[in-house]
Protein backbone atom coordinates (compact mmCIF):
# COMPACT_ATOMS: atom_id res chain seq x y z
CA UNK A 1 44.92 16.25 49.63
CA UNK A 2 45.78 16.51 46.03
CA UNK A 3 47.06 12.91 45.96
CA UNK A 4 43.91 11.69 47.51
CA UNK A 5 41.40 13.10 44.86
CA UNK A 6 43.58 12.09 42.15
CA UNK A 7 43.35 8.93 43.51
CA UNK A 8 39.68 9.15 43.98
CA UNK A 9 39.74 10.07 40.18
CA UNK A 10 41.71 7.47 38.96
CA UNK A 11 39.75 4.57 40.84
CA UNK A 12 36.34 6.34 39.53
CA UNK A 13 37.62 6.33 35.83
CA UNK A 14 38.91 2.53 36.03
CA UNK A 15 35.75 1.49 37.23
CA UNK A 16 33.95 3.52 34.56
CA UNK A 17 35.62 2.35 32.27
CA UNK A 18 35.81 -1.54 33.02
CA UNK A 19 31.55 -1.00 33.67
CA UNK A 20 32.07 0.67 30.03
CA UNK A 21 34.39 -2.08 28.68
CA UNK A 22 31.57 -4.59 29.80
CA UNK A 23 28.73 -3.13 28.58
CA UNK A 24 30.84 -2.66 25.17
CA UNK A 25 31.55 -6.46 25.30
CA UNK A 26 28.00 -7.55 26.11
CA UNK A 27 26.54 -5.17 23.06
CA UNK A 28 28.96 -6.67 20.63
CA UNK A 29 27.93 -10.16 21.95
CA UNK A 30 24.16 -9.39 21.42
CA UNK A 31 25.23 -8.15 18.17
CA UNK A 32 27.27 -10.59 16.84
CA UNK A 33 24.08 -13.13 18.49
CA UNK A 34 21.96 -11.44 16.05
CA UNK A 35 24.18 -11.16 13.29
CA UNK A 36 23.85 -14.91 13.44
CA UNK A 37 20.37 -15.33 13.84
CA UNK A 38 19.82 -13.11 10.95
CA UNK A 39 22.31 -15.22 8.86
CA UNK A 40 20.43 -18.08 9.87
CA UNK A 41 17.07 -17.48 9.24
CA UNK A 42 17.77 -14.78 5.93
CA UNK A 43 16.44 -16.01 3.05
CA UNK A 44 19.18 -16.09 0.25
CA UNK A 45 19.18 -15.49 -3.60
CA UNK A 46 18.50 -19.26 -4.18
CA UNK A 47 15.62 -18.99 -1.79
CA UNK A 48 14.20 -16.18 -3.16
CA UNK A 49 14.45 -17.51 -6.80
CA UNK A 50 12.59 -20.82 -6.19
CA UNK A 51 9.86 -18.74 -4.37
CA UNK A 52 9.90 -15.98 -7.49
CA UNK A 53 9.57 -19.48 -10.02
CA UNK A 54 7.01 -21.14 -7.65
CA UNK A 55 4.68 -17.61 -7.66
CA UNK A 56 5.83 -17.17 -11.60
CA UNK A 57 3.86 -20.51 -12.13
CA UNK A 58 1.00 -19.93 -10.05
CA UNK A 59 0.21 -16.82 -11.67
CA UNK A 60 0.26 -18.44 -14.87
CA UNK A 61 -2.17 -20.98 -13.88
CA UNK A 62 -4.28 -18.41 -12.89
CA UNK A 63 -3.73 -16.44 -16.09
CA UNK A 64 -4.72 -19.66 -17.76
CA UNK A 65 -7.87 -19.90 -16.04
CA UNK A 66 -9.31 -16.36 -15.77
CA UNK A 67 -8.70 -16.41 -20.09
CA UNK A 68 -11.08 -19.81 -19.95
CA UNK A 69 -13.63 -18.02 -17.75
CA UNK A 70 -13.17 -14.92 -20.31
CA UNK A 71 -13.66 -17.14 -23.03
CA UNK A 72 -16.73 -18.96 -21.44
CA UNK A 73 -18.20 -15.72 -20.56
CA UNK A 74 -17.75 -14.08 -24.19
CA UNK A 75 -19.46 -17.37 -25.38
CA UNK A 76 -22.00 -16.75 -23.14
CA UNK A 77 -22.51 -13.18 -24.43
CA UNK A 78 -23.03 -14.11 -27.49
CA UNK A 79 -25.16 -16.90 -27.06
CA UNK A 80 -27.77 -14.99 -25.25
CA UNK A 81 -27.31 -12.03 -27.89
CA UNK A 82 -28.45 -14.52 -30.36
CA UNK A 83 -31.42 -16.15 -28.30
CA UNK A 84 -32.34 -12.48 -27.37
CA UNK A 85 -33.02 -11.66 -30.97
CA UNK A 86 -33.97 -14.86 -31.75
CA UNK A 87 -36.50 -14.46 -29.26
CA UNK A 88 -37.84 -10.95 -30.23
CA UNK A 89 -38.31 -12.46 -34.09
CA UNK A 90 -39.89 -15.42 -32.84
CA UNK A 91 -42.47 -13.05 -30.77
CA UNK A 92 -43.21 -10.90 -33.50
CA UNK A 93 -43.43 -14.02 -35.82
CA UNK A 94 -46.46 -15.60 -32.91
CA UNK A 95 -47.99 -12.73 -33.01
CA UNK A 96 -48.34 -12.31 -36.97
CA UNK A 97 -49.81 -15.92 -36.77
CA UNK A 98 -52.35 -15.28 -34.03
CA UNK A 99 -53.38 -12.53 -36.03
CA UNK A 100 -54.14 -14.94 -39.06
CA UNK A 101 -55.84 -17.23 -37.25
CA UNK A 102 -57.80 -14.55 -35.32
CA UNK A 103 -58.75 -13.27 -39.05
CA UNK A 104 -59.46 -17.08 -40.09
CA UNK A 105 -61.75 -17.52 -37.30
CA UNK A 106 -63.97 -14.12 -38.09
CA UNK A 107 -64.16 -15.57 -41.62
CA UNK A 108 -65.29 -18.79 -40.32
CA UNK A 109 -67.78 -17.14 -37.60
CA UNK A 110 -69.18 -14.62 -40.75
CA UNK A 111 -69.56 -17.86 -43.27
CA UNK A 112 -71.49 -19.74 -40.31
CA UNK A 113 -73.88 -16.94 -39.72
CA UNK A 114 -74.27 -17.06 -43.29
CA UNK A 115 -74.67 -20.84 -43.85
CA UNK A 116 -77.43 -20.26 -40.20
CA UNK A 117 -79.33 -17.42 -42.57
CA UNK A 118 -79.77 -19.17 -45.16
CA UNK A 119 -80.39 -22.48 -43.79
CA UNK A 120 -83.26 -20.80 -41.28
């Protein structure tokens, strides 16, 4: 009976380990499948520097254009600064004028009641 489950044994191990052999053999052929894949479809350092350039030189564009809107807008600042109190002087300067000819017309309406009086 000994012999019979040490046979039983050894028949259960071999076919443990030739289901374990297989399994080991099919992981390492997935693996080495994606090993290639992955080597494949990597990007490498030549890859990565042409797309490091490419973005380099895009952001400079950008950088070129964002200081011409900067520019622009600064120009714009100051412009309208400059019409703003341009604008306030010229107000105060309209009013000073309606105010002599407002004073120029009483004159003129107190010299015709005048020239009416005396002419009556």
């Amino acid at each position: 009976m000994a012999e019979l489950t040490l046979q039983a044994i050894e028949q259960l191990l071999e076919k443990q380990t030739t289901t374990l052999t297989g399994k080991i053999e099919a992981s390492a052929d997935d693996l080495a499948e994606m090993i290639q894949f992955l080597t494949k479809t990597a990007a490498h350092k030549d890859d990565l520097k042409e797309q490091t350039e490419h973005f380099n030189q895009k952001f400079a564009e950008q950088a070129i254009t964002l200081n011409f809107i900067e520019s622009q807008l600064a120009t714009l600042r100051k412009d309208l600064g400059q019409l703003s109190k341009r604008t306030k002087e010229d107000d105060g300067a309209f009013v000073k004028d309606l105010f002599k000819l407002k004073n120029r017309m009483d004159q003129f309406e107190k010299q015709l009641k005048k020239l009416k009086a005396v002419h009556a």
